[in-house]
Protein backbone atom coordinates (compact mmCIF):
# COMPACT_ATOMS: atom_id res chain seq x y z
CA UNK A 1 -75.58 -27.97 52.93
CA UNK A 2 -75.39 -27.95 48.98
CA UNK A 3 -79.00 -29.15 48.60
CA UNK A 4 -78.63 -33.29 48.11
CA UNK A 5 -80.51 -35.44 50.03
CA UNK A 6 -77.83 -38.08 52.30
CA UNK A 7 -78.30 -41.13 53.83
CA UNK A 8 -75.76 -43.02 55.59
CA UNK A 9 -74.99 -45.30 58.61
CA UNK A 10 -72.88 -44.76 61.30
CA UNK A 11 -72.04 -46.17 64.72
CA UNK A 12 -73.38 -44.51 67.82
CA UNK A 13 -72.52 -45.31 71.46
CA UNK A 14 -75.71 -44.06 74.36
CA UNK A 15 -74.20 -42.52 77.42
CA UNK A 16 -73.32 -44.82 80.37
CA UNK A 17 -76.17 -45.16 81.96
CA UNK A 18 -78.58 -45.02 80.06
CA UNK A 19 -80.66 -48.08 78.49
CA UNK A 20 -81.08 -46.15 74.91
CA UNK A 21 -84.78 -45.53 75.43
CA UNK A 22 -85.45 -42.38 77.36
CA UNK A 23 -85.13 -44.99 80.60
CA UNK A 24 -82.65 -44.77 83.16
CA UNK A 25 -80.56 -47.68 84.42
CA UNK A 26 -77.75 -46.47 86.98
CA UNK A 27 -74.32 -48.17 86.62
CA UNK A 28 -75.33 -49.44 82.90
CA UNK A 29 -72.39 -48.98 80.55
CA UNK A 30 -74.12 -47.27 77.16
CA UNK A 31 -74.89 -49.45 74.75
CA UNK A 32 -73.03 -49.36 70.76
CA UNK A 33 -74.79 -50.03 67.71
CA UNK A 34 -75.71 -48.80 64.13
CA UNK A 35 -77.77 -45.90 63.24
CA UNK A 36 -79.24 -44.89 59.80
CA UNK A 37 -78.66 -41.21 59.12
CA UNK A 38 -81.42 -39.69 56.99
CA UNK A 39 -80.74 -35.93 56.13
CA UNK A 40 -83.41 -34.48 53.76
CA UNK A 41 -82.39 -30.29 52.50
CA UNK A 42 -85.22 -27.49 53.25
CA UNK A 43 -85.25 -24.02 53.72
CA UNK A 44 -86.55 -21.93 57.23
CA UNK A 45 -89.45 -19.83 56.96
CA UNK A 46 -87.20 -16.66 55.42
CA UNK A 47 -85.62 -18.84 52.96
CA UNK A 48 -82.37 -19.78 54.57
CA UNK A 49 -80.88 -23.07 54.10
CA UNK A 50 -81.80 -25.83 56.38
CA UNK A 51 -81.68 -29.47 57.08
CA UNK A 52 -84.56 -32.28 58.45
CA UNK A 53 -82.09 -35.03 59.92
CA UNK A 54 -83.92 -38.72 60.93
CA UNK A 55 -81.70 -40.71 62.87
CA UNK A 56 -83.07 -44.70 63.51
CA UNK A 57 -81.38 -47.32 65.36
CA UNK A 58 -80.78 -49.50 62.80
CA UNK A 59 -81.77 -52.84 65.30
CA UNK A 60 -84.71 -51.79 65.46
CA UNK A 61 -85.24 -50.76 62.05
CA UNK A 62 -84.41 -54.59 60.76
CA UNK A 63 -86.55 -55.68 63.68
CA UNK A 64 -90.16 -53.26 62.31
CA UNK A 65 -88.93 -54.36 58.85
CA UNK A 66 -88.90 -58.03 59.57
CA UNK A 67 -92.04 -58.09 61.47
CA UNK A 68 -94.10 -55.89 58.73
CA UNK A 69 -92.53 -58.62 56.26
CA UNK A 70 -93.97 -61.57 57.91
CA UNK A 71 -97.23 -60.29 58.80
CA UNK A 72 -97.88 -59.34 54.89
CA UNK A 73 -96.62 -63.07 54.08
């Protein structure tokens, strides 16, 4: 941790099966995709160096940013 904010995207893969939501689907091979990495520095409560990490399906990102975009237009 040297203190910089990163973001980044990298492939993931979910287990086999598993749909990628919390839901399980038995025999389902896991699914691939994209995922945006957000990691944001901070420190614990006794000062130590820490980290906050998002991680976001990046589908599904597109798909909340497309949607927000055409109910503003």
């Amino acid at each position: 941790l040297d203190g910089r904010e990163w973001t980044g995207v990298v492939p993931f893969r979910t287990p086999d099966g598993t749909t990628g939501s919390g839901d399980r689907a038995n025999g389902r091979r896991g699914q691939r995709g994209l995922a945006e990495v957000y990691v944001m520095p901070t420190r614990t409560e006794d000062g130590q160096k820490a980290a906050v990490c998002i991680v976001v399906d990046v589908r599904v990102l597109r798909s909340i940013e497309t949607d927000l975009a055409a109910s503003q237009a």
